[in-house]
Each structure stands twice: as C-alpha cells, then as structure tokens.
Protein backbone atom coordinates (compact mmCIF):
# COMPACT_ATOMS: atom_id res chain seq x y z
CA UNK A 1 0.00 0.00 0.00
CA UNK A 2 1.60 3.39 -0.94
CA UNK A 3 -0.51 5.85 -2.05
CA UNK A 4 -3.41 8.04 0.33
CA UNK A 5 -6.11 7.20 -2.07
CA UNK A 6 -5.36 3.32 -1.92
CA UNK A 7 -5.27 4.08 2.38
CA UNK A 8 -8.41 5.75 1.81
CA UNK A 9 -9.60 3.11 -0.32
CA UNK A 10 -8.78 0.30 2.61
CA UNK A 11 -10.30 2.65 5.49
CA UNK A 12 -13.42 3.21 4.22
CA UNK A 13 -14.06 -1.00 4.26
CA UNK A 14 -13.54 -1.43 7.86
CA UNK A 15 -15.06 -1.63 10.47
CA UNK A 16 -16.17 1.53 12.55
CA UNK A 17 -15.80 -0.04 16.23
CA UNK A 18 -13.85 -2.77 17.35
CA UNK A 19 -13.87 -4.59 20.98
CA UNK A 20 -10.62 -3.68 21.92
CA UNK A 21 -11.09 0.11 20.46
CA UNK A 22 -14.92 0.99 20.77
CA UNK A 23 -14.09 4.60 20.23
CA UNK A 24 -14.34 4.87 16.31
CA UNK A 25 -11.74 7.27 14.30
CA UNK A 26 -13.13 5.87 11.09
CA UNK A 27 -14.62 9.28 10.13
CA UNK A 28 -12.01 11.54 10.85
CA UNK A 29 -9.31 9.60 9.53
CA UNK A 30 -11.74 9.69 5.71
CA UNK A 31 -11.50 13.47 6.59
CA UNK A 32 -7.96 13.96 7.20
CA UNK A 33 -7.29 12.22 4.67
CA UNK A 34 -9.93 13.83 1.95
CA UNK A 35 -8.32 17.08 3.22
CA UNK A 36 -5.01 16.72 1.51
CA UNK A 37 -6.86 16.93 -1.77
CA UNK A 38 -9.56 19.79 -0.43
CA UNK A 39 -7.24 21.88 1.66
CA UNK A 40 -3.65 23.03 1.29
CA UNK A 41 -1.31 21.30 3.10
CA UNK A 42 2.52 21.70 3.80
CA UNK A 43 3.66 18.83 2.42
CA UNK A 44 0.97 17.83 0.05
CA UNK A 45 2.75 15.57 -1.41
CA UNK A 46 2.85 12.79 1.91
CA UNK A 47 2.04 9.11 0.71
CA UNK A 48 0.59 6.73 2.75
CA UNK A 49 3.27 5.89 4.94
CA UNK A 50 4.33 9.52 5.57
CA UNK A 51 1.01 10.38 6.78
CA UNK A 52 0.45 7.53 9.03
CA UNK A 53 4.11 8.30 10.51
CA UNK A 54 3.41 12.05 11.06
CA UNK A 55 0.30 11.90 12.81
CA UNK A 56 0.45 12.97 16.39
CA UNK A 57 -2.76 11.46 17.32
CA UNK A 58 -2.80 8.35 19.12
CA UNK A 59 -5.87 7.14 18.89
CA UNK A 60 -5.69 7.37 15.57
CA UNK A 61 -2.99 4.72 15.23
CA UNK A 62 -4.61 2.82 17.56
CA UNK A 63 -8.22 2.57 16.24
CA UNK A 64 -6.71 1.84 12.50
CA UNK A 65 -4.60 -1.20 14.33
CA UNK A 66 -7.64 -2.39 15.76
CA UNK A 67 -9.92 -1.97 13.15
CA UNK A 68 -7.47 -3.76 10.57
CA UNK A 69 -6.77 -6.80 12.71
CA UNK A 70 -3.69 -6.62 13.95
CA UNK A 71 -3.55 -9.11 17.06
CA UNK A 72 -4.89 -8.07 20.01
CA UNK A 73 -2.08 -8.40 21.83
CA UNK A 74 -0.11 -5.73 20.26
CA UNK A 75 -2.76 -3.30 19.94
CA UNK A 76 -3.41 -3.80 23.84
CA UNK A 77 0.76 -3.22 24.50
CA UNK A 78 0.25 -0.15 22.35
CA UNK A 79 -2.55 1.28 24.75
CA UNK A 80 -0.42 0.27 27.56
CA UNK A 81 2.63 2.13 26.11
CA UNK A 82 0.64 4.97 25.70
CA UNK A 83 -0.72 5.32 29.06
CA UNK A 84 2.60 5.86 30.30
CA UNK A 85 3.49 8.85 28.11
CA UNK A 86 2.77 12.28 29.88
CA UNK A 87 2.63 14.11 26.65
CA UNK A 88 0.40 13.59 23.73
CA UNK A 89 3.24 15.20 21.58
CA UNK A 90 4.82 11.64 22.39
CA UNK A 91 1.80 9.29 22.75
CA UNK A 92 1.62 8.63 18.75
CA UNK A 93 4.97 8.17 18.76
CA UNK A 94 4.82 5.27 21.24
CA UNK A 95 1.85 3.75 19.51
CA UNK A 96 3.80 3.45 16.15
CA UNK A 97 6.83 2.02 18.18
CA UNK A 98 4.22 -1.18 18.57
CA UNK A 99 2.37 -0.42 15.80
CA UNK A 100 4.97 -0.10 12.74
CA UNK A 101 3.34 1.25 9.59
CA UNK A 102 5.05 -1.96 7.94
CA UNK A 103 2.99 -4.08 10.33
CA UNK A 104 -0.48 -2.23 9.68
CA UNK A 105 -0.23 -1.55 6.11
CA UNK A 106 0.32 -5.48 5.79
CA UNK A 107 -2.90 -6.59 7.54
CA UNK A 108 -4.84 -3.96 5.30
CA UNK A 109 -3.56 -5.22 2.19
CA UNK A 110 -4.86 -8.64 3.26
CA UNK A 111 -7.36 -9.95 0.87
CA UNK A 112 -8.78 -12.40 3.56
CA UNK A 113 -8.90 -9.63 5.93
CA UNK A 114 -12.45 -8.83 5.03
CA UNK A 115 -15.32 -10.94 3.69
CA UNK A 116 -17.81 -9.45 1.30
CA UNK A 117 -22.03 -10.99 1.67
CA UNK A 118 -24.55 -10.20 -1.15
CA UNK A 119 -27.84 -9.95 -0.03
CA UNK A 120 -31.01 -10.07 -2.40
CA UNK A 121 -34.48 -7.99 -1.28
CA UNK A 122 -37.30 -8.75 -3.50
CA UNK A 123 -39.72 -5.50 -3.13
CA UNK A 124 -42.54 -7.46 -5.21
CA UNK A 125 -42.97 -9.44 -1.57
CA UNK A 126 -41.40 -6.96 0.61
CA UNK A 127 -42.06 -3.55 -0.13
CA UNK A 128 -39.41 -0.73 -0.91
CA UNK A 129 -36.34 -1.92 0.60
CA UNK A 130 -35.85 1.43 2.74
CA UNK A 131 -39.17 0.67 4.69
CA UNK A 132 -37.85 -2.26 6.54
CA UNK A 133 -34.83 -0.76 8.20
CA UNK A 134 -32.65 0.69 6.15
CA UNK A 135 -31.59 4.64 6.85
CA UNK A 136 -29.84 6.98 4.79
CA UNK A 137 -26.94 6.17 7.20
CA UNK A 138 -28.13 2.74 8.79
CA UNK A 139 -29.10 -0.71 7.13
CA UNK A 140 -30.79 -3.48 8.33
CA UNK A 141 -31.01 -6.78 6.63
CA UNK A 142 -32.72 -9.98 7.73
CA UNK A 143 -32.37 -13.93 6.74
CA UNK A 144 -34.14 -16.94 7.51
CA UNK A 145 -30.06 -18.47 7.34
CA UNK A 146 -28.71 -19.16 10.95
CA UNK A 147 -25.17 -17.36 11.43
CA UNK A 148 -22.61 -16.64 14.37
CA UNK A 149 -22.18 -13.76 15.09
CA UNK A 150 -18.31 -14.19 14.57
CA UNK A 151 -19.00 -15.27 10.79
CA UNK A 152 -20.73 -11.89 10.11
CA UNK A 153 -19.40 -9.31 12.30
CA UNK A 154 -17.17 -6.87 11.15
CA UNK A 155 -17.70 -8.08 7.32
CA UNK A 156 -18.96 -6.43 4.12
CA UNK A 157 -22.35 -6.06 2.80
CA UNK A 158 -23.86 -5.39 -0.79
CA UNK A 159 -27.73 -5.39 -0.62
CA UNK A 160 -29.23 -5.73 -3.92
CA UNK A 161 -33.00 -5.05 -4.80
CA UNK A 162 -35.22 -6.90 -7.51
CA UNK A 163 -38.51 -6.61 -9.20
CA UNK A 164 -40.32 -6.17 -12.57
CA UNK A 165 -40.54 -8.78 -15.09
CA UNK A 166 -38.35 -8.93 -16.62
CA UNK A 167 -36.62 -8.97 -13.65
CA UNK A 168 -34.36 -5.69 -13.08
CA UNK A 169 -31.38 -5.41 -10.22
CA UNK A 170 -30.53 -2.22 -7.93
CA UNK A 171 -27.44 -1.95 -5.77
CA UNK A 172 -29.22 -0.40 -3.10
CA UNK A 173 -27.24 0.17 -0.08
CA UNK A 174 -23.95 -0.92 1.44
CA UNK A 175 -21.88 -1.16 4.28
CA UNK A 176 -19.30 -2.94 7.22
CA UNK A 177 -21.96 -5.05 9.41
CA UNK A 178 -21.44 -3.80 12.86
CA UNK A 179 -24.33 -5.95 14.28
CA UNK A 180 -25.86 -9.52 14.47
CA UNK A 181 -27.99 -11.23 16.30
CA UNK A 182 -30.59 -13.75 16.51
CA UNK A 183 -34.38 -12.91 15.81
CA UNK A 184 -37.84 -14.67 15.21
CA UNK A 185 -38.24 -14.10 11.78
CA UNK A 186 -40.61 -11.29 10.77
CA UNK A 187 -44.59 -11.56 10.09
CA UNK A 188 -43.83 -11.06 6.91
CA UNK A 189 -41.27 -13.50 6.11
CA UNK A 190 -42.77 -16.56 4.21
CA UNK A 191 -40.80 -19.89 5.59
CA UNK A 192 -42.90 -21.24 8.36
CA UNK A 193 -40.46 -23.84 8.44
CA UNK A 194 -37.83 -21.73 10.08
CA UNK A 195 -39.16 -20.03 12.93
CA UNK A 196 -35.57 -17.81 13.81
CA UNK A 197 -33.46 -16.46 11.40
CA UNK A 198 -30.56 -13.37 11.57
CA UNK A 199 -30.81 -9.82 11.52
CA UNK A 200 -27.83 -7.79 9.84
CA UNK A 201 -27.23 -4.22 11.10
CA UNK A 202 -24.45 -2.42 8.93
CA UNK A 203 -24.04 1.40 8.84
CA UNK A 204 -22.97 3.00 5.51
CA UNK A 205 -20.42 4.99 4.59
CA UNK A 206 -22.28 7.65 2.52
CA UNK A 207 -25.90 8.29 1.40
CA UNK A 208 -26.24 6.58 -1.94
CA UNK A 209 -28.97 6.31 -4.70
CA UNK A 210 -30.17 3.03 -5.75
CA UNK A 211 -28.01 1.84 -9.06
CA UNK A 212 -29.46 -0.28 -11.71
CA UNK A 213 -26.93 -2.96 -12.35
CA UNK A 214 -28.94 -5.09 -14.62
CA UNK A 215 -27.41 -5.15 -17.38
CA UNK A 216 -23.74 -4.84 -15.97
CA UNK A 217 -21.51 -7.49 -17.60
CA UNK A 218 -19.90 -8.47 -14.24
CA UNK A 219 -23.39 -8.65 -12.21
CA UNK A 220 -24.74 -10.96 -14.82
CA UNK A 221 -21.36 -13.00 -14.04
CA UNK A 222 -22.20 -12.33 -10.37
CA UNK A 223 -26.12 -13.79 -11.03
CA UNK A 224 -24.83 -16.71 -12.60
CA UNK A 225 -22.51 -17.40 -9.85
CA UNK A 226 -25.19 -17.16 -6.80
CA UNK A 227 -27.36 -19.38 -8.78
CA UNK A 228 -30.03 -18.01 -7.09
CA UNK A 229 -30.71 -14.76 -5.60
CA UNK A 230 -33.76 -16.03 -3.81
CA UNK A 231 -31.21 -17.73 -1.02
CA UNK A 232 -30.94 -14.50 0.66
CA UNK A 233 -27.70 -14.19 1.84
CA UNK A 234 -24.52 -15.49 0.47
CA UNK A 235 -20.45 -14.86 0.48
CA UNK A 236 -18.86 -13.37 -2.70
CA UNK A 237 -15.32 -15.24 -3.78
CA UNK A 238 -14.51 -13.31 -7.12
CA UNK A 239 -12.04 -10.53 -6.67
CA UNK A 240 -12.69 -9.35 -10.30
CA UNK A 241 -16.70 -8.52 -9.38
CA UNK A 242 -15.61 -7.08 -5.32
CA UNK A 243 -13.47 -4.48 -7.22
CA UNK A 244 -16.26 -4.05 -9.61
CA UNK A 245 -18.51 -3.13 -6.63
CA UNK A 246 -16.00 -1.47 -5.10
CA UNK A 247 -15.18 0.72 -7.73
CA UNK A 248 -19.18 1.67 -8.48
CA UNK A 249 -19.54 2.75 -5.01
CA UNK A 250 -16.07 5.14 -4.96
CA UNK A 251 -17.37 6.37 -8.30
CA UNK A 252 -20.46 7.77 -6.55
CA UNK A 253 -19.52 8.34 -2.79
CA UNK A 254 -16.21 10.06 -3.66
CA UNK A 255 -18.03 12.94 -5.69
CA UNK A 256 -20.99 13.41 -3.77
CA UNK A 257 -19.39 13.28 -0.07
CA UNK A 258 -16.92 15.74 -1.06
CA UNK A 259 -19.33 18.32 -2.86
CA UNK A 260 -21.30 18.26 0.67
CA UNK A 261 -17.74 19.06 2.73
CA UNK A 262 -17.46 21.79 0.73
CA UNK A 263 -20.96 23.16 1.01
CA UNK A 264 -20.92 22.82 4.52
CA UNK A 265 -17.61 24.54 4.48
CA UNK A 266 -17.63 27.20 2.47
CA UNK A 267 -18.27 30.91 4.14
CA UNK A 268 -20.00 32.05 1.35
CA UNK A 269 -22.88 29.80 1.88
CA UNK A 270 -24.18 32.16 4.64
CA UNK A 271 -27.83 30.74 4.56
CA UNK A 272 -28.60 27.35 6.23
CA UNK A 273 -31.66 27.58 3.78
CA UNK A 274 -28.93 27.84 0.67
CA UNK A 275 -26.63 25.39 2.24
CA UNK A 276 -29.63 23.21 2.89
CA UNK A 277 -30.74 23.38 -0.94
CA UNK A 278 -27.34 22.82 -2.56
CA UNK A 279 -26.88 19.55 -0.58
CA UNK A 280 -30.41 18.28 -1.62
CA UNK A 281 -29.50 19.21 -5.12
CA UNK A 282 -26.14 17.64 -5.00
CA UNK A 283 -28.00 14.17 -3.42
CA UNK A 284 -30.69 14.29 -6.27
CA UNK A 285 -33.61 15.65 -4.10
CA UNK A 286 -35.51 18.92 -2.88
CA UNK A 287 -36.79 21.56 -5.32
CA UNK A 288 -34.20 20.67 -8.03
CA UNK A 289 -34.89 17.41 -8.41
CA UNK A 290 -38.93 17.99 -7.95
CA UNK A 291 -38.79 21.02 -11.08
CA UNK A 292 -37.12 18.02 -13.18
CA UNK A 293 -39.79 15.56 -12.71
CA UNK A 294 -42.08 17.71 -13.54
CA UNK A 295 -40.00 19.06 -16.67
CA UNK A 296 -39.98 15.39 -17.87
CA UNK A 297 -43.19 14.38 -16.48
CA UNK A 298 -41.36 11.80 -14.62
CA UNK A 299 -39.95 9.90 -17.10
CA UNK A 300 -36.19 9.71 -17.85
CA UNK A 301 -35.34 12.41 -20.88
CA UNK A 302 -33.78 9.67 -23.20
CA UNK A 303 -35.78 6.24 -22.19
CA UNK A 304 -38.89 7.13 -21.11
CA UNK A 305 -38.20 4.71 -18.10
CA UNK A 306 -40.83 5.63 -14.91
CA UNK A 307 -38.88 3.58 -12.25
CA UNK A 308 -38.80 6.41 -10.18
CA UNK A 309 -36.23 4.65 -8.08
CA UNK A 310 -33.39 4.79 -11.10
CA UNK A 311 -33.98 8.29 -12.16
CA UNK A 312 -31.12 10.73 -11.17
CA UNK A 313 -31.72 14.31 -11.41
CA UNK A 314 -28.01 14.92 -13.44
CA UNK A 315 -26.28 18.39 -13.38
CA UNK A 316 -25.96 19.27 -16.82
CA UNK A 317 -23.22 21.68 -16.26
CA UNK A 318 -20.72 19.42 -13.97
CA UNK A 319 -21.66 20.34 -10.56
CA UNK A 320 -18.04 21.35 -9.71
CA UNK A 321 -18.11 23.89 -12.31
CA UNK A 322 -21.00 25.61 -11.72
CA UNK A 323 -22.04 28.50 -9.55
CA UNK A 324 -24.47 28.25 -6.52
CA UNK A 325 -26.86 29.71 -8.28
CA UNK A 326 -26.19 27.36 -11.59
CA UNK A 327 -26.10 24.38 -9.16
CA UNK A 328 -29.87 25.11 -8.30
CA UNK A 329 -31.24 26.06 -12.10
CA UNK A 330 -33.57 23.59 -13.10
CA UNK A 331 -32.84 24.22 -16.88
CA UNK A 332 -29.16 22.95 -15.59
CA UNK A 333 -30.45 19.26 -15.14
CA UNK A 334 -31.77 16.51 -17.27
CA UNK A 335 -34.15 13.48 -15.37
CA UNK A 336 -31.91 10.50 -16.33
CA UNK A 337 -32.20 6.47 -15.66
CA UNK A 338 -29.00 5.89 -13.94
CA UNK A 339 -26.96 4.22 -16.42
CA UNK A 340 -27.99 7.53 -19.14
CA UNK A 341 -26.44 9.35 -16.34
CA UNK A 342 -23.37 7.42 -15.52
CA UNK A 343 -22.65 8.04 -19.13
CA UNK A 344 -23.70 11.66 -19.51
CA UNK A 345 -21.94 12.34 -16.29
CA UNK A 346 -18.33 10.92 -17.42
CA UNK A 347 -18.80 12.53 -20.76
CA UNK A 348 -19.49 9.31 -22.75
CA UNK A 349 -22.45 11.07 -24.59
CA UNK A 350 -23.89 14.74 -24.65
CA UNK A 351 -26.76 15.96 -26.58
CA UNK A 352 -27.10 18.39 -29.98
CA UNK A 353 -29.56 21.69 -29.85
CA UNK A 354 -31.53 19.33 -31.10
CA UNK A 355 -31.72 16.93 -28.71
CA UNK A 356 -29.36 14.29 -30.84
CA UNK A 357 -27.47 12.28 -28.70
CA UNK A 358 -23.73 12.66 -29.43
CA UNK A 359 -21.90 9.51 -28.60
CA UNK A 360 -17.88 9.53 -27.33
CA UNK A 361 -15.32 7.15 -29.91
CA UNK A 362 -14.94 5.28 -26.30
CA UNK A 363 -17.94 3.39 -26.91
CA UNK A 364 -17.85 0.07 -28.43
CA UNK A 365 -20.02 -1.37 -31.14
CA UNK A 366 -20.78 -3.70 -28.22
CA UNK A 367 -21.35 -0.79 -25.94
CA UNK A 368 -23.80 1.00 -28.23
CA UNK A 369 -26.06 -2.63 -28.52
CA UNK A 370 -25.91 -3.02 -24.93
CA UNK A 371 -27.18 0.10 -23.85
CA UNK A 372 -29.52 0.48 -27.47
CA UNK A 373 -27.51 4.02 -29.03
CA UNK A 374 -27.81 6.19 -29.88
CA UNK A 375 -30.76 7.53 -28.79
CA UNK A 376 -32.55 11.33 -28.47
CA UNK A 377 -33.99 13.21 -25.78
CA UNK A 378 -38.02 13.24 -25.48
CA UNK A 379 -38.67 16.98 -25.56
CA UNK A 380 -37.24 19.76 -27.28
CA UNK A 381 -35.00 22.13 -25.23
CA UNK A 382 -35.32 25.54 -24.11
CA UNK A 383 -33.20 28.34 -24.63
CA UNK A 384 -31.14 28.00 -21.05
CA UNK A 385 -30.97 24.19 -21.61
CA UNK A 386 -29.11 24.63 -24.95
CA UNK A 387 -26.67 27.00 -23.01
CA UNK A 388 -25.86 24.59 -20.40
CA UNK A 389 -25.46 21.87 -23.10
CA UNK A 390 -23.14 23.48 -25.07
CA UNK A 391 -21.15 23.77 -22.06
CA UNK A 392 -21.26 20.20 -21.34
CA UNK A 393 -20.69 19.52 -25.22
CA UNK A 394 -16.91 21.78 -24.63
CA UNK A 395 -16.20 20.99 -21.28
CA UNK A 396 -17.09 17.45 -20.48
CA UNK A 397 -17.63 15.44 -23.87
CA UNK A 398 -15.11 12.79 -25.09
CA UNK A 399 -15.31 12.87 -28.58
C-alpha cells in the first residue's frame, strides 16, 4: 500500500468499532485524509506511509490497528505504552513504536482480511427496501439463514433489490456489518419452516442512490454465480466482481461526499436555507430534483423509463463547475435512468440543440447494442438548456 487514495480506499471498508477500540476514528481519519486533496497542506505531497508516521494522534494509530486486525495483543501493549506517556506530543509516537506502519499496512492489504455478503431484497414481496430498516446512514437486513455472530461481524455487505418482469437489479445500499444477532423471523417472512433467522445491522459509509446494475456485464457473471438470488444471503469469492462493486460505489460516494464538505464549508454559503438546498440538489432531491420531474413528467429524458427509483436528477453543467446559483437552475439538469447518467456524467455522450445524442469514440459497437444508441432526448430544449449543453458539449464530452 503506498498511495493516500489506496489508504483511503482500505479505510473506508472497515469496520467503525472494534472490541478492543470501541471509540471509532473511522470518520475523521476519511477526513484527514480527503483534506489533503480539499485543503492546502505543507507537504501535500505525503504518501501513505508519511502520513500515518506524522500523525500525532494516538488514537488514531490505535483505532486503524484495531480496526485492521492486527492481534490483540499488540494493539493492547500499544494502549499500555501509551498510558505511560505524559505528553500527547509523544503518545503517537509510542503507539507506532508497537504499531509499525510496515505491520499495519500489511494486515490492510490482506485480501482475507475482510469478507464481502450479497444480499437479495425482492420489493414485489417486501415492499421498498428502505421501509424495513434501512436509513440513509443505517441498514438493516434480515435472513431466515442461521449465522454466528463471529462469521458476520465486522464483514462487508452489498444489498441488492429486484422486481419487474423482466426482472431488473438495484445496488441499493452498502456497508461494514457492525451488528448480528438472533431474531424470530418477521410476520412477513414466508418460511414457516424456520421459525428464527438473523438480523444484519451495517451502517454505511455515505448516502447513496439506488443503481441499476442489470445489465452490468460483471453482475450478470455475479447472477450466474449465486445461482439463485432467492437464497438471501450469500459470500462473494470473485475478486474481479468485489473491485467491480468497489469501484461503483467510490465512483459515486467520492463525488458526492466531497461536494457536501465543501458546502458545509464554504463561508459564502451564509444561509442554512442555501446550504440546505445545494446539498439536496447535490444528493438528487428537494426543489431541483422535484422542477425536473415535472420538466420530464417523470420519465427519464432519453428512455422514457418511470422507475422512479433509477432516475437521477443529473447536473448538466458538472456540478463542480457551476455557480451556486447554476447548481440550483432547473434548466441545468436533465431526469436521467441511472446508467444515461453514468454516461452523460463521465462525458461518454452529450446531446445536440436538437436533442441528438452525441456519442464519445470510447464506446464500443458492443457498448452501443448493450445500452440500445444512440438515442434522443423526449422533448425539445429551451433556450437555457441549450446553453448549459453546449457547455457540457466543450467541457465534459469525449469525442
């Protein structure tokens, strides 16, 4: 491990609390770290190792020790060690003389050092996944399967939602389970047979909108694997489809999360009203996402898809670009099915005046008969929209 992305890459998988360290640093170490890129720094330039070495907090060193597995026994010397220093100047110092960075960086580079668990929710029988027990910030997950609590703890989980017919897949939340325990299985859970199953709790590491995967090549690979979704629960082996998960959820948590910090941040934003507007903008709801629906009569502007679920209300003018007051325009956003806006979003297509879609060399015949371009929006474009378009059509399109 060398660089502070692939540290922040490894931190954001584990676990918040541990028994030995109950105290979680999980969140400020993501900020520290995010804040090399955000704020300037005196040495900028730090990798991983020289920012794990420089830190004088101890419970920093300690918590990351914990939370990566390094054996107990060390991490408790470590606390020990530090108890006896006077000065916190010197605590982290006497961490890190138990706690090498060689020693940590080794146990999270381990590929066995956490587990991933797909889980399958089918809202025909259940209902929306989010109304049984899943938060913006906490999941819940149950299974008629009987686990110990060892098996589960402390590992990942990817919940994926299904319904229609044909059927169609969301990745709907994710997260490090932090809880499990025994329960009598819901009223609404149809096995008679099995009278106790196991409820997951997991918290997540950023609020997320539900991604259509269906027609991803690797979670077809992943479908074929499971056999059957309808199992509930089960553990994930191939490395090739956990990076592919891991790299969808970066791709959306890394943007968004960041935009927010710098909302919540930034002393120009002197209204809590503003502040409160550009964050529900940024996460696809409030008034900007509401004047979009209603623009496309809730339907995405390419597909016509109504699975209100999938449709992302995409900046049109890349969100880091714009103004504040850009940021809120309505005629600055297009209603898009989420894998329209993956693509308009990394530039892959853009639109014409007309409302031609313009598609990026990138694209493979193979890509253009998966995802049926090119294609045109539904509705012819206002004045403003064009401006904003032509933007995107300079600034953001791969030709």
């Amino acid at each position: 491990m060398q660089t502070r992305a692939e540290l922040l890459r490894a931190i954001r998988k584990l676990p918040a609390r541990t028994p030995l360290f109950p105290k979680s640093q999980k969140e400020n170490w993501i900020a520290w770290l995010v804040g090399y890129d955000e704020f300037p720094r005196k040495n900028p330039d730090r990798n991983a190792q020289r920012v794990y070495n420089a830190l004088n907090n101890a419970n920093y060193v300690i918590w990351l020790a914990a939370a990566a597995g390094v054996d107990k026994v060390l991490v408790e010397r470590a606390i020990l060690n530090v108890a006896r220093q006077r000065l916190r100047e010197t605590q982290a110092a006497a961490a890190r003389a138990v706690l090498p960075w060689g020693l940590v960086a080794r146990h999270l580079q381990e590929p066995a050092q956490q587990k991933h668990f797909v889980a399958y929710h089918n809202s025909e029988e259940l209902g929306p996944y989010s109304e049984n027990g899943a938060g913006r910030r906490n999941g819940s997950f149950f299974t008629a399967k009987p686990f110990r609590e060892e098996t589960l703890n402390a590992q990942y989980l990817w919940v994926f939602e299904g319904s229609g017919s044909p059927r169609r897949y969301r990745l709907v939340s994710h997260g490090t389970i932090s809880n499990v325990k025994k329960e009598v299985r819901p009223s609404w859970y149809r096995k008679p047979d099995r009278r106790f199953g196991t409820r997951l709790q997991f918290r997540t590491d950023t609020p997320t909108d539900p991604v259509d995967v269906t027609s991803l090549p690797w979670f077809k690979k992943l479908l074929r694997q499971q056999q059957s979704f309808r199992n509930g629960l089960n553990s994930i082996s191939d490395q090739k489809i956990i990076a592919a998960l891991n790299a969808l959820a970066d791709a959306r948590d890394d943007d968004v999360s960041a935009d927010i910090r710098r909302i919540r941040s930034d002393p120009a934003v002197r209204s809590e009203t503003t502040r409160k507007a550009l964050i529900d903008a940024r996460l696809g709801m409030g008034d900007f996402r509401i004047a979009l629906v209603r623009r496309w009569k809730n339907q995405c502007a390419v597909t016509g898809c109504t699975i209100t679920e999938i449709l992302r209300a995409s900046h049109i003018k890349p969100w880091a670009d714009g103004s504040n007051k850009e940021r809120l325009d309505p005629a600055n956003g297009l209603l898009l099915a989420a894998h329209v806006d993956a693509l308009f979003d990394r530039g892959l297509i853009s639109f014409t005046d007309a409302g031609t879609m313009l598609l990026s060399s990138s694209l493979s015949a193979t890509d253009r008969t998966m995802f049926r371009l090119p294609a045109r929006l539904r509705s012819r474009l206002s004045p403003s929209e064009k401006r904003f378009l032509s933007h995107h059509r300079r600034a953001r399109f791969k030709e």
